[in-house]
PDB file of N, CA and C in Angstrom:
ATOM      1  N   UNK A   1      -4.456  -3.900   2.119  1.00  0.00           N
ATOM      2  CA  UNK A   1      -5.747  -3.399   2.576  1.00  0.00           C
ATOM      3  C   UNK A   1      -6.303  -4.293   3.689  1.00  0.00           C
ATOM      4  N   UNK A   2      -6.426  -5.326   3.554  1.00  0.00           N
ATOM      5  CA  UNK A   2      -6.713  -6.553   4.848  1.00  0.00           C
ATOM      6  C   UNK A   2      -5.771  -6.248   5.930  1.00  0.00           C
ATOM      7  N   UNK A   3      -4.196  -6.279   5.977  1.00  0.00           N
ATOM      8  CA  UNK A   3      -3.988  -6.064   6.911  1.00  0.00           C
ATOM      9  C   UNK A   3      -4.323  -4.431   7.649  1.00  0.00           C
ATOM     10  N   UNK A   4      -4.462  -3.277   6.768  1.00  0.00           N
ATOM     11  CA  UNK A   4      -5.137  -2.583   7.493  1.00  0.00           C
ATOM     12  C   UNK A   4      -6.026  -2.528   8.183  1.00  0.00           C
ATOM     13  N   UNK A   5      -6.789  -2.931   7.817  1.00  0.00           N
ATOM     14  CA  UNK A   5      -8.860  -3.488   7.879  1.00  0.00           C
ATOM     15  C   UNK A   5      -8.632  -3.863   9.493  1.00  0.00           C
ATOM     16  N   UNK A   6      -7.498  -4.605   9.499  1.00  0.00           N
ATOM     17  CA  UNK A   6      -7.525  -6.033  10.258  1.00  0.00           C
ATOM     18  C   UNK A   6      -6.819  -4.953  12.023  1.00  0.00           C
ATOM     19  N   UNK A   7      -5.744  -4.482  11.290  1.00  0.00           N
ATOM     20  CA  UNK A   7      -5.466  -3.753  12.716  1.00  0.00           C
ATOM     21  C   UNK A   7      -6.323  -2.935  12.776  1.00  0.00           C
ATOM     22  N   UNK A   8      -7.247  -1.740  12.267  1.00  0.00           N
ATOM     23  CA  UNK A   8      -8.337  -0.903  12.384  1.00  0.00           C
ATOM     24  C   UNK A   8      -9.338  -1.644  13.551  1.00  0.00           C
ATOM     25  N   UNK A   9      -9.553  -2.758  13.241  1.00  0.00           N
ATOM     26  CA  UNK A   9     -10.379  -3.680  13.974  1.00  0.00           C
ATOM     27  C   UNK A   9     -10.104  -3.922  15.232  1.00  0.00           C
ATOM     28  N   UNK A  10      -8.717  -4.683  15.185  1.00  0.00           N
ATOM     29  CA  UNK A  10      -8.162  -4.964  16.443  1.00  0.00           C
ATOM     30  C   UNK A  10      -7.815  -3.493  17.408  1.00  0.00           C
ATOM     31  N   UNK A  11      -7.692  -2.704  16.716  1.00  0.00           N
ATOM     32  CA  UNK A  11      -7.257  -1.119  17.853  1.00  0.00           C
ATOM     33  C   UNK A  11      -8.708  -1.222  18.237  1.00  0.00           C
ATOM     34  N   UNK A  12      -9.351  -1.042  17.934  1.00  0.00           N
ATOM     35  CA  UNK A  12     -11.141  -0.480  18.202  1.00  0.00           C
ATOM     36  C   UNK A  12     -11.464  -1.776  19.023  1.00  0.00           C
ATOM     37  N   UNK A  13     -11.198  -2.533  18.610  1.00  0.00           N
ATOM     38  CA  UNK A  13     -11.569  -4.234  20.085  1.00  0.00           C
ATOM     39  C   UNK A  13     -10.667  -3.643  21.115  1.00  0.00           C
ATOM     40  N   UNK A  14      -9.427  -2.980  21.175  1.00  0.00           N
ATOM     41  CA  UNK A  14      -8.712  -2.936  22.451  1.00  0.00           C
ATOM     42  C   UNK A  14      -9.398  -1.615  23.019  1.00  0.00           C
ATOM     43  N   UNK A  15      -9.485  -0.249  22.077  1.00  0.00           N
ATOM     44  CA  UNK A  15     -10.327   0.632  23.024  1.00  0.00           C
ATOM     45  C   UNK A  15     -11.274   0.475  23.709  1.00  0.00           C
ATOM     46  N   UNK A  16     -12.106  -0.195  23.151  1.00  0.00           N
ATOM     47  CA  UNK A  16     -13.789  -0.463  23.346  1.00  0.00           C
ATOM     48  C   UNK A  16     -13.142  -1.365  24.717  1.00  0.00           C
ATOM     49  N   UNK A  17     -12.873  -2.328  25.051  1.00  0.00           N
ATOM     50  CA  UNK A  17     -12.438  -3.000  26.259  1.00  0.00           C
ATOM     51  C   UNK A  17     -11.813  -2.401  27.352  1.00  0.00           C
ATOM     52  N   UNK A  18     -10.813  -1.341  26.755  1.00  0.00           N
ATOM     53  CA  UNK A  18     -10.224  -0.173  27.448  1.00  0.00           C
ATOM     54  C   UNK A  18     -10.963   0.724  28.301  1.00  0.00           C
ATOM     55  N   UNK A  19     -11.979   1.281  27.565  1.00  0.00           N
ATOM     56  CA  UNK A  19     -13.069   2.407  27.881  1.00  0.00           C
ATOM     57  C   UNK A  19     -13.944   1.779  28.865  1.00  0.00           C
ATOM     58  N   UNK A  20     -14.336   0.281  28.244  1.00  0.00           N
ATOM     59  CA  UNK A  20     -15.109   0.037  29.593  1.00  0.00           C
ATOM     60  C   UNK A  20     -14.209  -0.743  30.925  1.00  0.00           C
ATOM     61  N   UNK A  21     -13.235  -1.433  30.628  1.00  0.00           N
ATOM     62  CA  UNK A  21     -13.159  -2.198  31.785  1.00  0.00           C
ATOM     63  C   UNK A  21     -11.795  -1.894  32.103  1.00  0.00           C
ATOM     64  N   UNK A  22     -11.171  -0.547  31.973  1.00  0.00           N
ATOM     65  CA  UNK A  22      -9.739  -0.264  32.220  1.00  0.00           C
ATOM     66  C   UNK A  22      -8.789  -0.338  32.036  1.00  0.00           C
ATOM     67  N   UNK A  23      -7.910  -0.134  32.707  1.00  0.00           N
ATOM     68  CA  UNK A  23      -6.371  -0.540  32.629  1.00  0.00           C
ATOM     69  C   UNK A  23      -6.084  -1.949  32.681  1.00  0.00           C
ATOM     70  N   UNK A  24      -4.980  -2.421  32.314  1.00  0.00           N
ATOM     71  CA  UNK A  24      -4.810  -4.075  32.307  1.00  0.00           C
ATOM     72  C   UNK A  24      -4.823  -4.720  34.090  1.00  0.00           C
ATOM     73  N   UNK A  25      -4.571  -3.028  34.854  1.00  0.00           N
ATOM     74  CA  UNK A  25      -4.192  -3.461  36.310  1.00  0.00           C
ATOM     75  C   UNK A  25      -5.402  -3.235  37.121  1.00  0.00           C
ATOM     76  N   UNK A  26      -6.688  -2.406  36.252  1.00  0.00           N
ATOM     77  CA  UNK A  26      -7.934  -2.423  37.086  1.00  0.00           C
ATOM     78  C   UNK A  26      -8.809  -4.298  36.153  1.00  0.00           C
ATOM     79  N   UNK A  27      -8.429  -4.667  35.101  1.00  0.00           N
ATOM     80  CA  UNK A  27      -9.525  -5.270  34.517  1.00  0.00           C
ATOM     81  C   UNK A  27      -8.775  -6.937  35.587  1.00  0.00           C
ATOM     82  N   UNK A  28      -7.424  -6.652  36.318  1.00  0.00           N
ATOM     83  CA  UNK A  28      -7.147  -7.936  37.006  1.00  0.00           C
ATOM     84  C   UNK A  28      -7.883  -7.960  38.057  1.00  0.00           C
ATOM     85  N   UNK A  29      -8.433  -6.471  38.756  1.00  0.00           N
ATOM     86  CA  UNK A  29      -8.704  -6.467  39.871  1.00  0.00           C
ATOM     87  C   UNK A  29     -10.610  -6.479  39.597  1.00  0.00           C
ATOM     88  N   UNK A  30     -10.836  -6.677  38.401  1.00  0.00           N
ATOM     89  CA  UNK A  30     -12.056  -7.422  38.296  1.00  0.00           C
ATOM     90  C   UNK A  30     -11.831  -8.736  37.925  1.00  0.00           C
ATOM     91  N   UNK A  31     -11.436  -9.348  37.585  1.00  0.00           N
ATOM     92  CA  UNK A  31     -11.154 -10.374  37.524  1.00  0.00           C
ATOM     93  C   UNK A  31     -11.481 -11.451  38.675  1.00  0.00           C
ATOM     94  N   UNK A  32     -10.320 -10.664  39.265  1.00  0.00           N
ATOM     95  CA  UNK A  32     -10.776 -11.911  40.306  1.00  0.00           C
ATOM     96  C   UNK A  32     -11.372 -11.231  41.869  1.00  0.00           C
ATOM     97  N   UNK A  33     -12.345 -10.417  41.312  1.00  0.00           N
ATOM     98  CA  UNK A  33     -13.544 -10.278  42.203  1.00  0.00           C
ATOM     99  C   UNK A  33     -13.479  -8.976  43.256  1.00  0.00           C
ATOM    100  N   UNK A  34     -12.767  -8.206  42.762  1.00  0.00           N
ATOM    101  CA  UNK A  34     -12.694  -6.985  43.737  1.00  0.00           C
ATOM    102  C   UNK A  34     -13.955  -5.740  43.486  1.00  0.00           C
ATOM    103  N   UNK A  35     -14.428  -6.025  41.974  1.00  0.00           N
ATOM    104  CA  UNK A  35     -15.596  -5.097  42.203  1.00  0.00           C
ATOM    105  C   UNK A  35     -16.658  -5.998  42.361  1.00  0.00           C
ATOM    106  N   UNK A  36     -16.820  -7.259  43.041  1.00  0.00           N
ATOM    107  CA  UNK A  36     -18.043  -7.273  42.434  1.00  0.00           C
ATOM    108  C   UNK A  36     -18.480  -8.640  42.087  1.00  0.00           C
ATOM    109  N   UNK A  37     -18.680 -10.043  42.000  1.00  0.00           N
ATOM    110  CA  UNK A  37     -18.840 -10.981  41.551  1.00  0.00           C
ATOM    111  C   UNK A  37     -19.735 -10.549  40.117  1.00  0.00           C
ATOM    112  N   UNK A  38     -20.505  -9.525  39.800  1.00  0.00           N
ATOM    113  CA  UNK A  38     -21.818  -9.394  39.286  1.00  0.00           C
ATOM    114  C   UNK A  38     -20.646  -8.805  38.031  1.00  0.00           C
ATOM    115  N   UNK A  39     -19.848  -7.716  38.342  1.00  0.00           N
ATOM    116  CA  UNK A  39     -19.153  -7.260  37.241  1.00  0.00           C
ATOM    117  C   UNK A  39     -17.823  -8.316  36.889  1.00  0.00           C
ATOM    118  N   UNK A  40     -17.277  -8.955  37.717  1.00  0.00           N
ATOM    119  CA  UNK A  40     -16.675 -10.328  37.265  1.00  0.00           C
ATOM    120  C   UNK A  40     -17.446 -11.076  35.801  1.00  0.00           C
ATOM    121  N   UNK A  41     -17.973 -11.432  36.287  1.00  0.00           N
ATOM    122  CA  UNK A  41     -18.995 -12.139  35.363  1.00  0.00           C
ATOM    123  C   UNK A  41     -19.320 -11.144  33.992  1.00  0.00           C
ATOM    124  N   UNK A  42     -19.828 -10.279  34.100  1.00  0.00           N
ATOM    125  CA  UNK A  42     -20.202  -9.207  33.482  1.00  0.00           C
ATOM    126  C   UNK A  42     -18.389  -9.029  32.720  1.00  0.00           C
ATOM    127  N   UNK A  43     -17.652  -8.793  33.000  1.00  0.00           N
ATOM    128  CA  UNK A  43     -16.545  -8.756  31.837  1.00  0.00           C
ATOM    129  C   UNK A  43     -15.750 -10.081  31.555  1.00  0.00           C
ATOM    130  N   UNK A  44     -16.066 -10.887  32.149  1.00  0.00           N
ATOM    131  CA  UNK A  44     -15.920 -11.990  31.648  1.00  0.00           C
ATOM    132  C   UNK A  44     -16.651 -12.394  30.123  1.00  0.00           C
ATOM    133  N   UNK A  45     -17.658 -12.368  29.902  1.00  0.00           N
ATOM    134  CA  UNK A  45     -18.999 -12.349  29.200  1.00  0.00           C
ATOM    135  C   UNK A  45     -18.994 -11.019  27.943  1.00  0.00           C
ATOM    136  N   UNK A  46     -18.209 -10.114  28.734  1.00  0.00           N
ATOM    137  CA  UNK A  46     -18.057  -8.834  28.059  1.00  0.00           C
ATOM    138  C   UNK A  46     -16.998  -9.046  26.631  1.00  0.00           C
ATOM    139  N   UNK A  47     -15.809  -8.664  27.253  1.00  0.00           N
ATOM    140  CA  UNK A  47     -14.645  -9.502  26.831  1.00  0.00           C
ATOM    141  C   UNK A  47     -14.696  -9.911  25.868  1.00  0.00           C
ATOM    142  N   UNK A  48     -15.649 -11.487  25.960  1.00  0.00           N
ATOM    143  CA  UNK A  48     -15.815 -12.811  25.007  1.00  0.00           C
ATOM    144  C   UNK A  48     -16.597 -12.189  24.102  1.00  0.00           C
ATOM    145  N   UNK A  49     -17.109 -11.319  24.231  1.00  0.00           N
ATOM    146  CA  UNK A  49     -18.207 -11.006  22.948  1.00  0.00           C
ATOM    147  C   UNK A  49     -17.342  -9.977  22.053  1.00  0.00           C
ATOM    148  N   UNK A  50     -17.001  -9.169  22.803  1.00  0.00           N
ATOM    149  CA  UNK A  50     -16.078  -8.014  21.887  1.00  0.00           C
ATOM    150  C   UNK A  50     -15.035  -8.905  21.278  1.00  0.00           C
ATOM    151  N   UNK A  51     -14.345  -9.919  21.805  1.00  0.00           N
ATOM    152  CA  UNK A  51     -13.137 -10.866  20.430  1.00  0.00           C
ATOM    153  C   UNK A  51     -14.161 -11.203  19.632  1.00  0.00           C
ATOM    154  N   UNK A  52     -14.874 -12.062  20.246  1.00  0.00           N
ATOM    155  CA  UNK A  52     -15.758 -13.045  19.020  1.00  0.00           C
ATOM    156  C   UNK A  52     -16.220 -12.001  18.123  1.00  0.00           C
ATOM    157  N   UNK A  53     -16.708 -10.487  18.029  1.00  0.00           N
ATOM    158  CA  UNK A  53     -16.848  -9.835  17.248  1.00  0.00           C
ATOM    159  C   UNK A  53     -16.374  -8.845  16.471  1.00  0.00           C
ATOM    160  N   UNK A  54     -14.815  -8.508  17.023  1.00  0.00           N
ATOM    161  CA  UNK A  54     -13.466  -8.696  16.155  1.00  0.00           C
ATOM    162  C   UNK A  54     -13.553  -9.957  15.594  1.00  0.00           C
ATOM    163  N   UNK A  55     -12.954 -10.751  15.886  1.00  0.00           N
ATOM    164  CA  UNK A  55     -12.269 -11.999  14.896  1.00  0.00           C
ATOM    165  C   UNK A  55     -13.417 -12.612  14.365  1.00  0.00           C
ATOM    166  N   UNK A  56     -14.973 -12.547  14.014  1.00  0.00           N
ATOM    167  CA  UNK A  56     -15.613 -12.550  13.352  1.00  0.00           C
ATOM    168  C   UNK A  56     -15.370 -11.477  11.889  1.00  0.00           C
ATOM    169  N   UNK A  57     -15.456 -10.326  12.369  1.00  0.00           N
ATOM    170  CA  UNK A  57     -15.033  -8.908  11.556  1.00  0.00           C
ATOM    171  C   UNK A  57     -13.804  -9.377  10.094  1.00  0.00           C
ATOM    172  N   UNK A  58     -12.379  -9.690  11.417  1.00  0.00           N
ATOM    173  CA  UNK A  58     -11.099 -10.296  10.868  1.00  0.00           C
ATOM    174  C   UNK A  58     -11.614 -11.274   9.845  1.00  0.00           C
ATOM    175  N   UNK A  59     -12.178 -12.055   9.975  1.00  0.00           N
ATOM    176  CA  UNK A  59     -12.151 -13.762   9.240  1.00  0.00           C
ATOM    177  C   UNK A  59     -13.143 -13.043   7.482  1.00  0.00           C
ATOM    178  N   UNK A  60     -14.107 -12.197   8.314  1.00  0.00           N
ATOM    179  CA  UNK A  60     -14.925 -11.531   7.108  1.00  0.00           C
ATOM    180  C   UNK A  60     -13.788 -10.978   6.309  1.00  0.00           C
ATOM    181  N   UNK A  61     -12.738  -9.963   6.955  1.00  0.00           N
ATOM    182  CA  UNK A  61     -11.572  -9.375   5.960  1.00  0.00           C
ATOM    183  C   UNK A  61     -11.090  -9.785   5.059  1.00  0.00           C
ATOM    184  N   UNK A  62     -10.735 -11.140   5.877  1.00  0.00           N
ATOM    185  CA  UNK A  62      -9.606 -12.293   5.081  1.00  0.00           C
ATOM    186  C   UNK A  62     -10.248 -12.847   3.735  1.00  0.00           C
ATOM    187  N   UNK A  63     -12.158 -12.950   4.295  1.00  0.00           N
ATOM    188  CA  UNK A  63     -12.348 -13.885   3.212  1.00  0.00           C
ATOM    189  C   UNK A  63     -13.089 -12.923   1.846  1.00  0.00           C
ATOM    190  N   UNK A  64     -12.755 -11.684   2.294  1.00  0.00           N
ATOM    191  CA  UNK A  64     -12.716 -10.945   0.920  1.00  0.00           C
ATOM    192  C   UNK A  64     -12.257 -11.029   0.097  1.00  0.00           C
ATOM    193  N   UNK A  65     -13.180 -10.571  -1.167  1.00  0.00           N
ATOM    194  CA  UNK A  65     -12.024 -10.386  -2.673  1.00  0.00           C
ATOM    195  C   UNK A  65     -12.034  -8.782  -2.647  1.00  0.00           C
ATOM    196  N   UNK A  66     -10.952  -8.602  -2.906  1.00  0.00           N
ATOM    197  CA  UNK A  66     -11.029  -7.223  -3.638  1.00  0.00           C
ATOM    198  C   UNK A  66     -11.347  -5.598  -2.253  1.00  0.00           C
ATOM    199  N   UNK A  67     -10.653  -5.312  -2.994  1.00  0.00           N
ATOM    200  CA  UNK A  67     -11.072  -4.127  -1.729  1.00  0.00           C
ATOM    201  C   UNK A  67     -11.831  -3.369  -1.144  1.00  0.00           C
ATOM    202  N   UNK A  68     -12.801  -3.411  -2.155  1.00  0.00           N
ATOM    203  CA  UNK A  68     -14.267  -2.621  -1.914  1.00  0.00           C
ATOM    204  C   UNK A  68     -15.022  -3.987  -0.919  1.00  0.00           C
ATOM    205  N   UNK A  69     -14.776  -4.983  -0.899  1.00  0.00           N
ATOM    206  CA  UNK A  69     -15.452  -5.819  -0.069  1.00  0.00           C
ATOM    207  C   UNK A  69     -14.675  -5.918   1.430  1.00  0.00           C
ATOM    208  N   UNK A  70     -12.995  -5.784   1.165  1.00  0.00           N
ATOM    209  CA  UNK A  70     -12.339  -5.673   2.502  1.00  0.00           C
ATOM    210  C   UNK A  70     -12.824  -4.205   3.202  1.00  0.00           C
ATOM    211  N   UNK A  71     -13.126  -3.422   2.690  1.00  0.00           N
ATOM    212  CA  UNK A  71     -13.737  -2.217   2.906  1.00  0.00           C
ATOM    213  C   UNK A  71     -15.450  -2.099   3.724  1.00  0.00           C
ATOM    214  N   UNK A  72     -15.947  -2.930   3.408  1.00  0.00           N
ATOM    215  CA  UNK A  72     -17.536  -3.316   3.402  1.00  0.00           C
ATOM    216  C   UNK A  72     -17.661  -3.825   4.627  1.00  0.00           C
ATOM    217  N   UNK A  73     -16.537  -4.824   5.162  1.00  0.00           N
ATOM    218  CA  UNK A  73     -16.407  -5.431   6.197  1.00  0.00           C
ATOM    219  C   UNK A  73     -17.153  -4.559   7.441  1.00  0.00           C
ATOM    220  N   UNK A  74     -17.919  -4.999   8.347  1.00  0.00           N
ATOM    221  CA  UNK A  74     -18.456  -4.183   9.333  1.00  0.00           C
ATOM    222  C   UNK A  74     -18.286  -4.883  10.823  1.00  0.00           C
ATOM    223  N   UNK A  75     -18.264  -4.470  11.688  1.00  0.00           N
ATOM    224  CA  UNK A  75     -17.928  -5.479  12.884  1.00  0.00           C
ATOM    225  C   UNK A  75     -19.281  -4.862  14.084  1.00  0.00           C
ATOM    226  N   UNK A  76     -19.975  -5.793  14.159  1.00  0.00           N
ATOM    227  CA  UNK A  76     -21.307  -5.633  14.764  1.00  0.00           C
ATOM    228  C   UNK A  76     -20.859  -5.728  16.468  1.00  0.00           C
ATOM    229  N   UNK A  77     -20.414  -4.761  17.235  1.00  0.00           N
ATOM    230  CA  UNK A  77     -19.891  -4.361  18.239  1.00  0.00           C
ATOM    231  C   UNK A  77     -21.043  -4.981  19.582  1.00  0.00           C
ATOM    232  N   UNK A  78     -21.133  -5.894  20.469  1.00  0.00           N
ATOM    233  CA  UNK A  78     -22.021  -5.917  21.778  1.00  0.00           C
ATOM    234  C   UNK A  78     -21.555  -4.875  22.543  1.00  0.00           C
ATOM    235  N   UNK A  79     -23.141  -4.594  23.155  1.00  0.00           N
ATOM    236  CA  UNK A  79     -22.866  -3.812  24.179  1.00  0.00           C
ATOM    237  C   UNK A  79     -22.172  -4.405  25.371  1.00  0.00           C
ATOM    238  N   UNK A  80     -21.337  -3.373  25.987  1.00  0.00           N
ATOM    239  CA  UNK A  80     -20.393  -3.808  26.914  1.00  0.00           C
ATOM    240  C   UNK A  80     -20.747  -2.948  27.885  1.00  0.00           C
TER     241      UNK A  80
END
């Protein structure tokens, strides 16, 4: 059940990053500054919040008992 929980989590951190900031070959070309210094920054910042709130989510999974609590687990998503 955790490792379900756990990839459920991680697919939904990669869409959510997907949806907003593209393909792996548009999010390089923000990266290093083709849209934008303002959206650079902006998914830089972006990014960091959507892991930290996966692997916040994850660590909650792990430190469940029982499945109704790996279940309970909620992952408080920033806006991106």
């Amino acid at each position: 059940a955790k490792a379900a929980r756990i990839a459920a989590i991680n697919a939904e951190c990669r869409a959510r990053l997907l949806a907003r900031y593209g393909s792996a070959e548009e999010q390089v070309s923000r990266a290093i500054g083709v849209y934008g210094a303002q959206e650079q920054a902006d998914m830089q910042t972006g990014i960091a919040a959507t892991i930290d709130a996966s692997n916040t989510a994850s660590n909650a999974v792990l430190a469940a008992t029982g499945i109704a609590a790996v279940e309970a687990v909620t992952v408080t998503w920033p806006a991106i």
